[in-house]
C-alpha atoms as a PDB file:
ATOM      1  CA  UNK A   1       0.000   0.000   0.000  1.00  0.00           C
ATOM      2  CA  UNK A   2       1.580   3.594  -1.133  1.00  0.00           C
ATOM      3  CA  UNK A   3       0.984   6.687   0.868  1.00  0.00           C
ATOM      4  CA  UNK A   4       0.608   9.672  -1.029  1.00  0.00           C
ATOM      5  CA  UNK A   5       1.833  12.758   0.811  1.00  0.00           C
ATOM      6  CA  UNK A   6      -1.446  15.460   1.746  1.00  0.00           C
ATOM      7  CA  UNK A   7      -0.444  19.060  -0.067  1.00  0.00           C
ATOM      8  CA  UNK A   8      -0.202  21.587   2.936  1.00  0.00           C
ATOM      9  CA  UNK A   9      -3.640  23.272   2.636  1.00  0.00           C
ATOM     10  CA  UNK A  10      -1.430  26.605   1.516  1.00  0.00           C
ATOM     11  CA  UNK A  11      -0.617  25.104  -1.344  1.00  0.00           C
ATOM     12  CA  UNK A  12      -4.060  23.444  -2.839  1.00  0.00           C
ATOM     13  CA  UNK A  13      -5.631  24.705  -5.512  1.00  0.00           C
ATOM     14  CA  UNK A  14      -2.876  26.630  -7.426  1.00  0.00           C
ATOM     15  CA  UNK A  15      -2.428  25.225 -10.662  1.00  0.00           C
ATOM     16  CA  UNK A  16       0.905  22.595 -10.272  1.00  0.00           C
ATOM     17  CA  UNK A  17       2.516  24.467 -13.463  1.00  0.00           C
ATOM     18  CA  UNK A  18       2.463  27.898 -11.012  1.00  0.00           C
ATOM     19  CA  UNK A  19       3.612  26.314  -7.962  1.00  0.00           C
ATOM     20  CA  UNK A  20       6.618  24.417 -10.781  1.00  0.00           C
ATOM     21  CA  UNK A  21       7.297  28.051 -11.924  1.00  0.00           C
ATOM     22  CA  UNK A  22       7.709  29.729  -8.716  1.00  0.00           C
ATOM     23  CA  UNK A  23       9.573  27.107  -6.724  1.00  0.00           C
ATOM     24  CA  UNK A  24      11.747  27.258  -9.703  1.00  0.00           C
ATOM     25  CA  UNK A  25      12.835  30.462  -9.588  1.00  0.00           C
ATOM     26  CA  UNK A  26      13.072  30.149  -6.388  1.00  0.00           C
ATOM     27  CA  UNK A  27      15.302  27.800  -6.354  1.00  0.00           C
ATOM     28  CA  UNK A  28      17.576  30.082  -9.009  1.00  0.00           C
ATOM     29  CA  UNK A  29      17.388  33.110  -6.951  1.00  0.00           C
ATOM     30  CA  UNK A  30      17.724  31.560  -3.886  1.00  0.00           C
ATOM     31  CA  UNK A  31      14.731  33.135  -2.309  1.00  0.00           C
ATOM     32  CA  UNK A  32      10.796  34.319  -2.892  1.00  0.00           C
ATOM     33  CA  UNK A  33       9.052  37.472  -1.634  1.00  0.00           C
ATOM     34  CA  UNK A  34       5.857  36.416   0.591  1.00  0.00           C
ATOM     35  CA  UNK A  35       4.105  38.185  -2.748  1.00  0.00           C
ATOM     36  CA  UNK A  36       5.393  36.185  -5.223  1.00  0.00           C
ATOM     37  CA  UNK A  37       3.887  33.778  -3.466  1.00  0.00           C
ATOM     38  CA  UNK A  38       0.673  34.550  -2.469  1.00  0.00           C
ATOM     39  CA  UNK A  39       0.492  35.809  -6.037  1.00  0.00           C
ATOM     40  CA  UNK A  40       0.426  32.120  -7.020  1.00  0.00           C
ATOM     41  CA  UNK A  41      -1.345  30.395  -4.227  1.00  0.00           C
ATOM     42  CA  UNK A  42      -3.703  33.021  -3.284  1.00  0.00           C
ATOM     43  CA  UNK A  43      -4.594  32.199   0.297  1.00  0.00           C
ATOM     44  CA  UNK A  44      -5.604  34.179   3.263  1.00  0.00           C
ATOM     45  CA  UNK A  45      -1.958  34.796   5.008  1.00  0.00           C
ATOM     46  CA  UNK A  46      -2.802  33.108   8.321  1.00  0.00           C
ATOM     47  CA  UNK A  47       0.051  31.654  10.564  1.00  0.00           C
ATOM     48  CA  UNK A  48      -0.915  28.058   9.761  1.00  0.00           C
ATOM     49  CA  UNK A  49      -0.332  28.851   6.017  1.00  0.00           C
ATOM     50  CA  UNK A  50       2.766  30.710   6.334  1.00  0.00           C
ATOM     51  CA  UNK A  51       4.030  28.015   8.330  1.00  0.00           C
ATOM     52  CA  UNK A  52       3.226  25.960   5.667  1.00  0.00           C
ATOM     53  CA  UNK A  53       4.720  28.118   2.542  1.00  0.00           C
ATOM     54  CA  UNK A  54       7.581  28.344   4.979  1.00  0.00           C
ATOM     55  CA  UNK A  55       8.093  24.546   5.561  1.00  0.00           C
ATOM     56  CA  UNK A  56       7.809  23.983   1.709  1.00  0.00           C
ATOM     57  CA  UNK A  57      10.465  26.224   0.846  1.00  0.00           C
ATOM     58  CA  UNK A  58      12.821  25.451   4.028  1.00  0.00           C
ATOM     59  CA  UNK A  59      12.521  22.065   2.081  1.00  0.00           C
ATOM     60  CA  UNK A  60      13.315  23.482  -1.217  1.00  0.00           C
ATOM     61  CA  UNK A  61      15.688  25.711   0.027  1.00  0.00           C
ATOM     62  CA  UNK A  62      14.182  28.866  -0.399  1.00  0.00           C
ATOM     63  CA  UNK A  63      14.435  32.045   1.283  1.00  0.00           C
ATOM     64  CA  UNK A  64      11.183  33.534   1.946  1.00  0.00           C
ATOM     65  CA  UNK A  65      11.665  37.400   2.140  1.00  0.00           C
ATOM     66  CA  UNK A  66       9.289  38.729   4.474  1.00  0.00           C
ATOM     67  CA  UNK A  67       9.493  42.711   3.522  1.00  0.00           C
ATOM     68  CA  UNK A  68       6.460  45.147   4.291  1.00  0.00           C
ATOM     69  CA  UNK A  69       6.184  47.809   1.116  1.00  0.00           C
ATOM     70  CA  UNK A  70       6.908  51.162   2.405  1.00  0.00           C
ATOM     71  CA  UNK A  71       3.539  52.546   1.256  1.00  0.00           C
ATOM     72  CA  UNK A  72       1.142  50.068   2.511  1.00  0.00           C
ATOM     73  CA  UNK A  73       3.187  51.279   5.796  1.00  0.00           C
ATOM     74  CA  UNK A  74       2.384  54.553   5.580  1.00  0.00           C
ATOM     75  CA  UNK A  75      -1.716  53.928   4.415  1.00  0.00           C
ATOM     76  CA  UNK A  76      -2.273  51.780   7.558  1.00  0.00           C
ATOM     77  CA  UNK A  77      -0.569  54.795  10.026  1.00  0.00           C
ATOM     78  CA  UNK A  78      -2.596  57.023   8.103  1.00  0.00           C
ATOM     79  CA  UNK A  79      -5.751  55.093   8.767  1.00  0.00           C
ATOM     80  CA  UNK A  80      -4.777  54.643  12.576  1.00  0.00           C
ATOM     81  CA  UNK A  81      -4.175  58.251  12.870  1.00  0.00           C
ATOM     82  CA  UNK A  82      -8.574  58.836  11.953  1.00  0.00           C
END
């Protein structure tokens, strides 16, 4: 009897040829941005998933470069400040 391995739940439903792609360049650059990767998957960001995207890339790896944009930044001060 074989045991097929369960796809973290981060990773089901993107199309295999995407999650080929990115792991590939991945692997070539040595590391992802958390929206490369969400740009593929397209999951809520919850810990459980990143956990996940993280364990899949630690396995392949892959950095996974956590950066905040500058101006998203600045549009959720500004919207703490009203």
């Amino acid at each position: 009897m074989s045991h097929q391995a369960t796809a973290p739940s981060a990773w089901v439903g993107a199309p295999d040829e995407a999650v080929e792609a990115l792991l590939r360049r991945g692997q070539e650059s040595g590391s992802l941005t958390v929206d490369e990767v969400l740009g593929v998957l397209r999951v809520e960001l919850t810990r459980e998933s990143l956990r996940e995207i993280r364990e899949r890339l630690d396995e392949e790896r892959i950095e996974l470069i956590e950066e905040v944009d500058p101006a998203e930044v600045d549009v959720i001060a500004e919207a703490d400040l009203h």
